[in-house]
PDB file of N, CA and C in Angstrom:
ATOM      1  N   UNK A   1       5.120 -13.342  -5.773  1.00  0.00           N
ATOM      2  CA  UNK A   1       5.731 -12.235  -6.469  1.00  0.00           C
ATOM      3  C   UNK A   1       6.377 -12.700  -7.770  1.00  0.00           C
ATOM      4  N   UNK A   2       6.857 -13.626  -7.544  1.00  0.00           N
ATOM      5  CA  UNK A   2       7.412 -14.592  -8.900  1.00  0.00           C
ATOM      6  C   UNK A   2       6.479 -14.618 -10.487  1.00  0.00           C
ATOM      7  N   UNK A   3       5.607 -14.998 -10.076  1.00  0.00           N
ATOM      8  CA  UNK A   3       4.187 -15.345 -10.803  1.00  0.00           C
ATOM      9  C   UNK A   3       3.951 -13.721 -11.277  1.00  0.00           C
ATOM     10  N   UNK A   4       3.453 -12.992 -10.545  1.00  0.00           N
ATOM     11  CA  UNK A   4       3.500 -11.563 -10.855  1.00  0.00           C
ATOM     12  C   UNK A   4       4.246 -11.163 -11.690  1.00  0.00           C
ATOM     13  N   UNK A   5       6.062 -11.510 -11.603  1.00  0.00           N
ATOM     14  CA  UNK A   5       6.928 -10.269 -12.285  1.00  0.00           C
ATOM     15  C   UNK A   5       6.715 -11.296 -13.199  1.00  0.00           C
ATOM     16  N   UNK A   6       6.459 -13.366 -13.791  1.00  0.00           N
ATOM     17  CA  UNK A   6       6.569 -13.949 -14.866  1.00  0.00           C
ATOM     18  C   UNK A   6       5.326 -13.349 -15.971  1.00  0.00           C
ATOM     19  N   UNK A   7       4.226 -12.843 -14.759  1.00  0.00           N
ATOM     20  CA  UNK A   7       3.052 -12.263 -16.208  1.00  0.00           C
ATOM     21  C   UNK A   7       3.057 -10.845 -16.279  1.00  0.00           C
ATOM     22  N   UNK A   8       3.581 -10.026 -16.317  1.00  0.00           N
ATOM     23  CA  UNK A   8       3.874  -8.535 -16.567  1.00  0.00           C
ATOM     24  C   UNK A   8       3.651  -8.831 -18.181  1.00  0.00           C
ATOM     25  N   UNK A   9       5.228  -9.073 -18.475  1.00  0.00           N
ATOM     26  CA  UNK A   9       4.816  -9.310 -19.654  1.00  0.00           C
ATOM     27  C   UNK A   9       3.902  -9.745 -21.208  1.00  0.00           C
ATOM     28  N   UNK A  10       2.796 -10.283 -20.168  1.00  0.00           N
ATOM     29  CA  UNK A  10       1.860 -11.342 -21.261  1.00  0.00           C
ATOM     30  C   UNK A  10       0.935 -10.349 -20.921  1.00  0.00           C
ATOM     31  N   UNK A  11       0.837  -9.354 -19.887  1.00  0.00           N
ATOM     32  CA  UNK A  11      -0.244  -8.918 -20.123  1.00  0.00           C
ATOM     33  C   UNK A  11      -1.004  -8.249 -21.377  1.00  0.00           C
ATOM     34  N   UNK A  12       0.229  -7.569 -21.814  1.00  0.00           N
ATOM     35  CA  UNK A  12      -1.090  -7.019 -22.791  1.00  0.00           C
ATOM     36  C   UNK A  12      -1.262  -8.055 -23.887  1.00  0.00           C
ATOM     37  N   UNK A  13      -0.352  -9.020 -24.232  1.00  0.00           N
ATOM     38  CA  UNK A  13      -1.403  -9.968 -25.341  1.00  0.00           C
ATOM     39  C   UNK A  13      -2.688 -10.200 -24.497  1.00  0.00           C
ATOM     40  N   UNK A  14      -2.760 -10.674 -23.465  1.00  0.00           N
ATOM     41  CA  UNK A  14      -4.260 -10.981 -22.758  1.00  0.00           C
ATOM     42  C   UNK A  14      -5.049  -9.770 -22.837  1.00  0.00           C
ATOM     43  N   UNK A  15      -4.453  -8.769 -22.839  1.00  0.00           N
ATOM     44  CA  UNK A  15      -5.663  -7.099 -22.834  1.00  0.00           C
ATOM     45  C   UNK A  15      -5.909  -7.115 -24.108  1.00  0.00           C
ATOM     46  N   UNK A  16      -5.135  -7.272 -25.329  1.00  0.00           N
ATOM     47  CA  UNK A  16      -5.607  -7.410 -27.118  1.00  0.00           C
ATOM     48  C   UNK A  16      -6.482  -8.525 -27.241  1.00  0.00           C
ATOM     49  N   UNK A  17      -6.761  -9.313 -26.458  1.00  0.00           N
ATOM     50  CA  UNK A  17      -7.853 -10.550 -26.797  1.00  0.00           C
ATOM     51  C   UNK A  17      -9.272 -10.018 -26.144  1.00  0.00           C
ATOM     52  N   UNK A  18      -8.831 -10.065 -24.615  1.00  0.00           N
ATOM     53  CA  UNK A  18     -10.085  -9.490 -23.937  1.00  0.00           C
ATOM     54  C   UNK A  18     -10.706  -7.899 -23.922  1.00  0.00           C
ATOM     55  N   UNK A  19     -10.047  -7.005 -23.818  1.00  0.00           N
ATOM     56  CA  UNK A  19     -10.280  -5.644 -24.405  1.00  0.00           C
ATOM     57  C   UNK A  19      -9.536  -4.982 -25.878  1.00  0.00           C
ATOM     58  N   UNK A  20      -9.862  -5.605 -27.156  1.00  0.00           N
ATOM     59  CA  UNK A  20      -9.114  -5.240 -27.767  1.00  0.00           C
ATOM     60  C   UNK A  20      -9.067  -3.642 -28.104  1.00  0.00           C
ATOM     61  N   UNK A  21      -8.482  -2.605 -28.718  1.00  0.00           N
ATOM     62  CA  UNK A  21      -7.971  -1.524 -29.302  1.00  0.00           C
ATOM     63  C   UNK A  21      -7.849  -1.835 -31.093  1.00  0.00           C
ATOM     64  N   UNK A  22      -8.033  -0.025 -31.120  1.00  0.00           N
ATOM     65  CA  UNK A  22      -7.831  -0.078 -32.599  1.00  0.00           C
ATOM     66  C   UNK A  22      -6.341  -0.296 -32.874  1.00  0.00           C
ATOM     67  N   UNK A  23      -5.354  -0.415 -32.060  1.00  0.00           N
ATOM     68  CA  UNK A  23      -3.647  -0.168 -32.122  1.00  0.00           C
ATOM     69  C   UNK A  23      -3.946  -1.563 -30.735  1.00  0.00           C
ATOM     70  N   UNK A  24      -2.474  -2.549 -31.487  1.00  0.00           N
ATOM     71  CA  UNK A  24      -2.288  -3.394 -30.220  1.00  0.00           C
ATOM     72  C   UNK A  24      -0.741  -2.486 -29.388  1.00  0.00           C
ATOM     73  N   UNK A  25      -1.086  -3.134 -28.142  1.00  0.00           N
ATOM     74  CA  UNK A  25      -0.433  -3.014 -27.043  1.00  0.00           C
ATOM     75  C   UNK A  25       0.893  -2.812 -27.231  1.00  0.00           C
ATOM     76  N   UNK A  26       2.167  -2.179 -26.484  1.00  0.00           N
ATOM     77  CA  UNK A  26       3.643  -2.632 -27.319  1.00  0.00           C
ATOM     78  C   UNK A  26       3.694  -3.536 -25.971  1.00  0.00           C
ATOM     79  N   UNK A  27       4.829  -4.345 -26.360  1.00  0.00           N
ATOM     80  CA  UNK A  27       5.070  -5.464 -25.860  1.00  0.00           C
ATOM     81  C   UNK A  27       6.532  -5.129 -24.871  1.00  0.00           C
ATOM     82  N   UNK A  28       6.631  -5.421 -23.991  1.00  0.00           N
ATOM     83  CA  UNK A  28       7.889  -5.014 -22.879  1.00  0.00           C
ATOM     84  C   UNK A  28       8.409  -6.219 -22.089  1.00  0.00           C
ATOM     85  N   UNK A  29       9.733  -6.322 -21.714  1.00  0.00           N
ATOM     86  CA  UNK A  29      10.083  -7.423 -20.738  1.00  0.00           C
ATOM     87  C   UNK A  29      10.723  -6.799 -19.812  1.00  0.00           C
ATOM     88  N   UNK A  30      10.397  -7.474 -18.746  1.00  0.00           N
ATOM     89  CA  UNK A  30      10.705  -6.789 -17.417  1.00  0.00           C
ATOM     90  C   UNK A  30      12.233  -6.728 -16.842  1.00  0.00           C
ATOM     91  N   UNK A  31      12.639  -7.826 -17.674  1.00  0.00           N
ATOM     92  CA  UNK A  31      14.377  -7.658 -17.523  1.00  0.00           C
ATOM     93  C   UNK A  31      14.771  -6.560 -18.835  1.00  0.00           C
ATOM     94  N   UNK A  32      15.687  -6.287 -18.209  1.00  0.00           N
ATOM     95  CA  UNK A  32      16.225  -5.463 -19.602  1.00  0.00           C
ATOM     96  C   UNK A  32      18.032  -5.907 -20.105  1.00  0.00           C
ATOM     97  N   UNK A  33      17.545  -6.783 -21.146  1.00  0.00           N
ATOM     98  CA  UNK A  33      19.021  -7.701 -21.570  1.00  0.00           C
ATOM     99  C   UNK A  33      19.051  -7.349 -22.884  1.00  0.00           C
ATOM    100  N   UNK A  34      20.068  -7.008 -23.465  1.00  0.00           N
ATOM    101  CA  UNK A  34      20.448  -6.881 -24.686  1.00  0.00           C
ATOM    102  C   UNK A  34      20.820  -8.130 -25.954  1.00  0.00           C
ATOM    103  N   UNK A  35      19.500  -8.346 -26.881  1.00  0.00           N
ATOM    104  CA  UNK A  35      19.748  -8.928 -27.477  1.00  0.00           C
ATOM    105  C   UNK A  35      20.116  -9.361 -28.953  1.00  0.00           C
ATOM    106  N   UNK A  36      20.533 -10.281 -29.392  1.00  0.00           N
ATOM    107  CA  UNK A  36      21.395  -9.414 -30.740  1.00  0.00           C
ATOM    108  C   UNK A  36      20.272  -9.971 -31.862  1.00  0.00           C
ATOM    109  N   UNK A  37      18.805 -10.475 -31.334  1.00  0.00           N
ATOM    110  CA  UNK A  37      17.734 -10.370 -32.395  1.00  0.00           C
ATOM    111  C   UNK A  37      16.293  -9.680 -32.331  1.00  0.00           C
ATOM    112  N   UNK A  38      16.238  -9.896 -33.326  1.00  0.00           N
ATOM    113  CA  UNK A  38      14.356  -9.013 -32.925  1.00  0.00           C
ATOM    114  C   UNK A  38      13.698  -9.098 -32.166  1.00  0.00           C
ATOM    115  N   UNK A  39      13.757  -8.616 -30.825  1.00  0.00           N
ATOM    116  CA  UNK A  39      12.643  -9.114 -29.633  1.00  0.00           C
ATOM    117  C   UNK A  39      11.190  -8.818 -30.358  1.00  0.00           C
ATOM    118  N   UNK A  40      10.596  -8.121 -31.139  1.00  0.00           N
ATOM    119  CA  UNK A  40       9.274  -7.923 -31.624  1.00  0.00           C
ATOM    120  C   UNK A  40       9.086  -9.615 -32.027  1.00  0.00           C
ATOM    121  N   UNK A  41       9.918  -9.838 -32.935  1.00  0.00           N
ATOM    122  CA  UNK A  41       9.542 -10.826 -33.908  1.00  0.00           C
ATOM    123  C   UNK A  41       9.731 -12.208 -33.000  1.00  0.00           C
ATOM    124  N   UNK A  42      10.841 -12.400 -32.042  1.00  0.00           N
ATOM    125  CA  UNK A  42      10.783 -13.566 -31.647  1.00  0.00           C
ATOM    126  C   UNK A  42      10.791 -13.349 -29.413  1.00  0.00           C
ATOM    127  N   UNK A  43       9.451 -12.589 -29.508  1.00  0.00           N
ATOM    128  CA  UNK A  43       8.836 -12.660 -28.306  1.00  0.00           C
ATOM    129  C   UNK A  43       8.976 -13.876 -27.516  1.00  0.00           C
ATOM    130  N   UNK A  44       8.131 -14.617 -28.186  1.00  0.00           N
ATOM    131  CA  UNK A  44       7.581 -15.651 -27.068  1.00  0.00           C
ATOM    132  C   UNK A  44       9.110 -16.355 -26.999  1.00  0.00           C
ATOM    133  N   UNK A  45       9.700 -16.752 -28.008  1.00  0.00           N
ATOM    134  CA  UNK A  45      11.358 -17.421 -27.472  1.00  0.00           C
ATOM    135  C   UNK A  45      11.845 -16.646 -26.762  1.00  0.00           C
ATOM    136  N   UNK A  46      11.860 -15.742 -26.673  1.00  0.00           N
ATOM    137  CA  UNK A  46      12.616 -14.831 -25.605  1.00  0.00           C
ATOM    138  C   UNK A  46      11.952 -14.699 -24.018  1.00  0.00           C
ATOM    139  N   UNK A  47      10.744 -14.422 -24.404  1.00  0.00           N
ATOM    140  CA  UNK A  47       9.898 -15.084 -22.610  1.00  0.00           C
ATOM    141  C   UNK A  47      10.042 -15.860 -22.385  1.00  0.00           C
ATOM    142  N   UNK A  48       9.957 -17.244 -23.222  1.00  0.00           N
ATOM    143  CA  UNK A  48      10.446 -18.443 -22.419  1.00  0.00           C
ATOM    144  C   UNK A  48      11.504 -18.695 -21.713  1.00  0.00           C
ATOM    145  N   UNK A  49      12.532 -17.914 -22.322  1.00  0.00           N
ATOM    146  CA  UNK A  49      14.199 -17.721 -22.386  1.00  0.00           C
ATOM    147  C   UNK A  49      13.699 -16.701 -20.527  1.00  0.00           C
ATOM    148  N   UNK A  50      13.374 -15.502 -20.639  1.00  0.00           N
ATOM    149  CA  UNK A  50      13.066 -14.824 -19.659  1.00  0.00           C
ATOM    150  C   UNK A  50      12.740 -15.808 -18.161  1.00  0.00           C
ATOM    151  N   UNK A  51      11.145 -16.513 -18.434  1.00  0.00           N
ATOM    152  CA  UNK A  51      10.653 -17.273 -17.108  1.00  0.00           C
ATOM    153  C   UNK A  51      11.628 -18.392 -16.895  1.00  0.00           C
ATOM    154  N   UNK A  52      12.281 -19.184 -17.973  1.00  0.00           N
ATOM    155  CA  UNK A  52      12.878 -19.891 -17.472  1.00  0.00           C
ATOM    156  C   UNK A  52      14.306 -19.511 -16.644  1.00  0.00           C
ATOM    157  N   UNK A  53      14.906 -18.538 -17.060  1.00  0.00           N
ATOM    158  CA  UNK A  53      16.415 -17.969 -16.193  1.00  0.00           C
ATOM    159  C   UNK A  53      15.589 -17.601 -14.349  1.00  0.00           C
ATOM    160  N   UNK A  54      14.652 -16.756 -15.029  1.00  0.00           N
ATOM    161  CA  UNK A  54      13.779 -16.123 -13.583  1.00  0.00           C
ATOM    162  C   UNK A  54      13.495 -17.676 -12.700  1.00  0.00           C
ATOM    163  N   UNK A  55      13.005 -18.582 -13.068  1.00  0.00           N
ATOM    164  CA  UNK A  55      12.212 -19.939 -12.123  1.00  0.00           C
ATOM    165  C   UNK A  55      13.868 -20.342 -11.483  1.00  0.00           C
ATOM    166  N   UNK A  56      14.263 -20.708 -12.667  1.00  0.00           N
ATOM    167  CA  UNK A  56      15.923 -21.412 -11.691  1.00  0.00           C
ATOM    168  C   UNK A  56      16.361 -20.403 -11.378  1.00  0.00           C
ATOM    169  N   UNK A  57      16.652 -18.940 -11.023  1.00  0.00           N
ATOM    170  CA  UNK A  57      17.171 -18.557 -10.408  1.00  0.00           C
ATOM    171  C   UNK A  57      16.680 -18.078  -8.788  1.00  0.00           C
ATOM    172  N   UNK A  58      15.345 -18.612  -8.728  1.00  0.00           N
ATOM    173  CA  UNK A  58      14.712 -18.414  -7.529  1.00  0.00           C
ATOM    174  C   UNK A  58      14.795 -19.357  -7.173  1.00  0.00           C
ATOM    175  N   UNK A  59      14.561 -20.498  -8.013  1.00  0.00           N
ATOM    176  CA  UNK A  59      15.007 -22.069  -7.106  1.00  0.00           C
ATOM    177  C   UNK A  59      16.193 -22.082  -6.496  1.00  0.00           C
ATOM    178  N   UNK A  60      17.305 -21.966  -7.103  1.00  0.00           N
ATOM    179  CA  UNK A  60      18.619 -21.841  -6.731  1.00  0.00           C
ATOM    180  C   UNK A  60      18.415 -20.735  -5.459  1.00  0.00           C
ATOM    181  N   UNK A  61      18.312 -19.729  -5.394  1.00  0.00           N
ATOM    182  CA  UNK A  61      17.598 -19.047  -3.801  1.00  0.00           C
ATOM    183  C   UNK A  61      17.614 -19.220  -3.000  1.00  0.00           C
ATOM    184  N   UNK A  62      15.991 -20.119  -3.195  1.00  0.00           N
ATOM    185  CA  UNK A  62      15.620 -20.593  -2.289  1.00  0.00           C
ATOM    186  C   UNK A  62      16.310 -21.789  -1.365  1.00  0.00           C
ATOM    187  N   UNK A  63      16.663 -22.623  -2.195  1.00  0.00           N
ATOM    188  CA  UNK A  63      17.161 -24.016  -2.024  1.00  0.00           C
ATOM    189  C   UNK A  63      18.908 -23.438  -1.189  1.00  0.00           C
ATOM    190  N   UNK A  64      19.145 -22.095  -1.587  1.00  0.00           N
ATOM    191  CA  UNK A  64      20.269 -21.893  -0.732  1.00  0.00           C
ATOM    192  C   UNK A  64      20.150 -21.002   0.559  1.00  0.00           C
ATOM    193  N   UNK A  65      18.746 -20.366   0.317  1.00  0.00           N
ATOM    194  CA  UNK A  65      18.380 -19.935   2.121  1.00  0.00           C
ATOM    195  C   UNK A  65      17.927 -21.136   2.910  1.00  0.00           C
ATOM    196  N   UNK A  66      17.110 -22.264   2.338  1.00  0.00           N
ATOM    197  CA  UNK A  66      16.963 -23.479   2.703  1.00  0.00           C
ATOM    198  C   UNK A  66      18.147 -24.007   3.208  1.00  0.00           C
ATOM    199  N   UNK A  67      19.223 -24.062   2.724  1.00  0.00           N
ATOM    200  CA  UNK A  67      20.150 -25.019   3.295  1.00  0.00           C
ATOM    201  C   UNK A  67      20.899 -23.702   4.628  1.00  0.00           C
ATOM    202  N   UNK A  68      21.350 -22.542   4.343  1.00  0.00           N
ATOM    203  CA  UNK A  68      21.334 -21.617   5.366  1.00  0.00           C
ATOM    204  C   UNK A  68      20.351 -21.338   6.481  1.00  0.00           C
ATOM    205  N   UNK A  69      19.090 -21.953   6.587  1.00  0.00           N
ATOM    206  CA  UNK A  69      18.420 -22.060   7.964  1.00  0.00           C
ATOM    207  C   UNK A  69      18.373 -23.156   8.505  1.00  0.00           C
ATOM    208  N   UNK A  70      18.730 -24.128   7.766  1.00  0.00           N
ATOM    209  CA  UNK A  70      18.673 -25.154   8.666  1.00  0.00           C
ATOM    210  C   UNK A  70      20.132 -26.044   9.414  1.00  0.00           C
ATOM    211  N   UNK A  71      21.219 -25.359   8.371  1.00  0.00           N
ATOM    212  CA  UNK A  71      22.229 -25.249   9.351  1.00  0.00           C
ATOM    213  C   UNK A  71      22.272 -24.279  10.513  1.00  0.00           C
ATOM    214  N   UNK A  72      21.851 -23.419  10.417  1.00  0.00           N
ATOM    215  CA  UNK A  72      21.722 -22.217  11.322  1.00  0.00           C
ATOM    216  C   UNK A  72      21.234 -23.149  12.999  1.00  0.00           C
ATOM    217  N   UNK A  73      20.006 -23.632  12.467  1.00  0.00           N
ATOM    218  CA  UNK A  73      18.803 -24.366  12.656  1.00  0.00           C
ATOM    219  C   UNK A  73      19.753 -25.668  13.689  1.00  0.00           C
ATOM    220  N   UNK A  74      20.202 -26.364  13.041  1.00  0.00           N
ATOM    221  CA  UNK A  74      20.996 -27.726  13.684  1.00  0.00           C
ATOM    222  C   UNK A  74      22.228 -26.731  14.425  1.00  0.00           C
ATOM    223  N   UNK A  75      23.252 -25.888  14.453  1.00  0.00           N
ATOM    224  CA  UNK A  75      24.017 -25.411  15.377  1.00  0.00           C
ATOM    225  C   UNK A  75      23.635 -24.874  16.249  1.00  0.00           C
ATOM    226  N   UNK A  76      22.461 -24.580  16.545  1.00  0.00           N
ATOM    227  CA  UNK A  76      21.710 -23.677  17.730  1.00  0.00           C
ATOM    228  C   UNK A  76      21.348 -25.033  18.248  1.00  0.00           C
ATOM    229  N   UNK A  77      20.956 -25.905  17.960  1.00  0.00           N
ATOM    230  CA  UNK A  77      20.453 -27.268  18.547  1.00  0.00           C
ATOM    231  C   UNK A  77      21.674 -28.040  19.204  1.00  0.00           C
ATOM    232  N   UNK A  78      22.763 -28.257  18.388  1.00  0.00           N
ATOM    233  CA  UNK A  78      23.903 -28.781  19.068  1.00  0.00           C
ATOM    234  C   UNK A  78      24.559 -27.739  20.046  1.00  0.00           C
ATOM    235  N   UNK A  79      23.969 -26.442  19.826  1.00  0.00           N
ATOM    236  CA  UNK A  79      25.039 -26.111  21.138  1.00  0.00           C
ATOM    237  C   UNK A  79      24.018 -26.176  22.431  1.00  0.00           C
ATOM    238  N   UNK A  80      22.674 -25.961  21.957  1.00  0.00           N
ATOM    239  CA  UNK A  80      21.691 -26.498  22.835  1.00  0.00           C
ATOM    240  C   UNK A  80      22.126 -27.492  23.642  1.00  0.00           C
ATOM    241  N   UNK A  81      22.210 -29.135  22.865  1.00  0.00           N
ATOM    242  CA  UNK A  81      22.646 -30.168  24.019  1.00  0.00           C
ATOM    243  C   UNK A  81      23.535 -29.688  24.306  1.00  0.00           C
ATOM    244  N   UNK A  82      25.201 -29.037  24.090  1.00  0.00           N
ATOM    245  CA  UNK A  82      26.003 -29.056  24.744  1.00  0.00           C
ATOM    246  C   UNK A  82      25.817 -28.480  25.850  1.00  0.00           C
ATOM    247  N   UNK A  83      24.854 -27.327  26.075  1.00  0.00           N
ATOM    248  CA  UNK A  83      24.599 -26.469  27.418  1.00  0.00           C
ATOM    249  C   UNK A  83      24.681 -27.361  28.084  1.00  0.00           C
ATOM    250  N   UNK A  84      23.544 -28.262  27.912  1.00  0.00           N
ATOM    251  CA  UNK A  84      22.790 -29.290  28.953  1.00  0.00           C
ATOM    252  C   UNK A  84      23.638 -30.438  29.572  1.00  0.00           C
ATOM    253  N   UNK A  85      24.862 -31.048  28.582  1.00  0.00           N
ATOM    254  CA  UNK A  85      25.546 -32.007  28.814  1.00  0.00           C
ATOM    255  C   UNK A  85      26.750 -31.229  29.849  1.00  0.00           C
ATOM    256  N   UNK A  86      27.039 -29.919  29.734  1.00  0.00           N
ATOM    257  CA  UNK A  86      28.054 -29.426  30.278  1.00  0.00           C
ATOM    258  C   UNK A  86      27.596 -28.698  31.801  1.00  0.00           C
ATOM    259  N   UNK A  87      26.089 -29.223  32.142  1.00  0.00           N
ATOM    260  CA  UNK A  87      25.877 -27.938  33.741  1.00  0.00           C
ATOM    261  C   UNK A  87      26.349 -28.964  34.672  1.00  0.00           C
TER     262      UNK A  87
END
């Protein structure tokens, strides 16, 4: 899904190459952030700016449901032995 919401945006430069039109495409980003320069004019710095906040903020995520299942994960296990040490 990541990959998906990172090429929304590029699509239509890829539709003006491969199906072009007499009028190109308008150009859209899927976040909507207010910025204090020309998104027309400085697109691609601003997608980069875009995928890169989007990648680390799913890493960061992930890496924190990661550490939330596997503590989860090891306290179900230690109270496991304790059952066993305590019948």
């Amino acid at each position: 899904m990541t990959i998906i919401y990172l090429m929304a945006p590029i699509k239509p430069i890829l539709l003006d190459v491969i199906l072009p039109l007499n009028e190109s495409r308008p150009r859209f980003f899927v976040l909507s952030i207010e910025y204090k320069i020309d998104k027309d004019k400085y697109f691609i710095p601003l997608l980069c700016y875009n995928i890169i906040v989007v990648v680390t903020g799913v890493t960061i995520l992930i890496g924190i449901e990661t550490m939330y299942v596997t503590r989860t994960i090891h306290a179900c296990s230690l109270f496991s032995i304790i059952r066993y040490v305590h019948k």
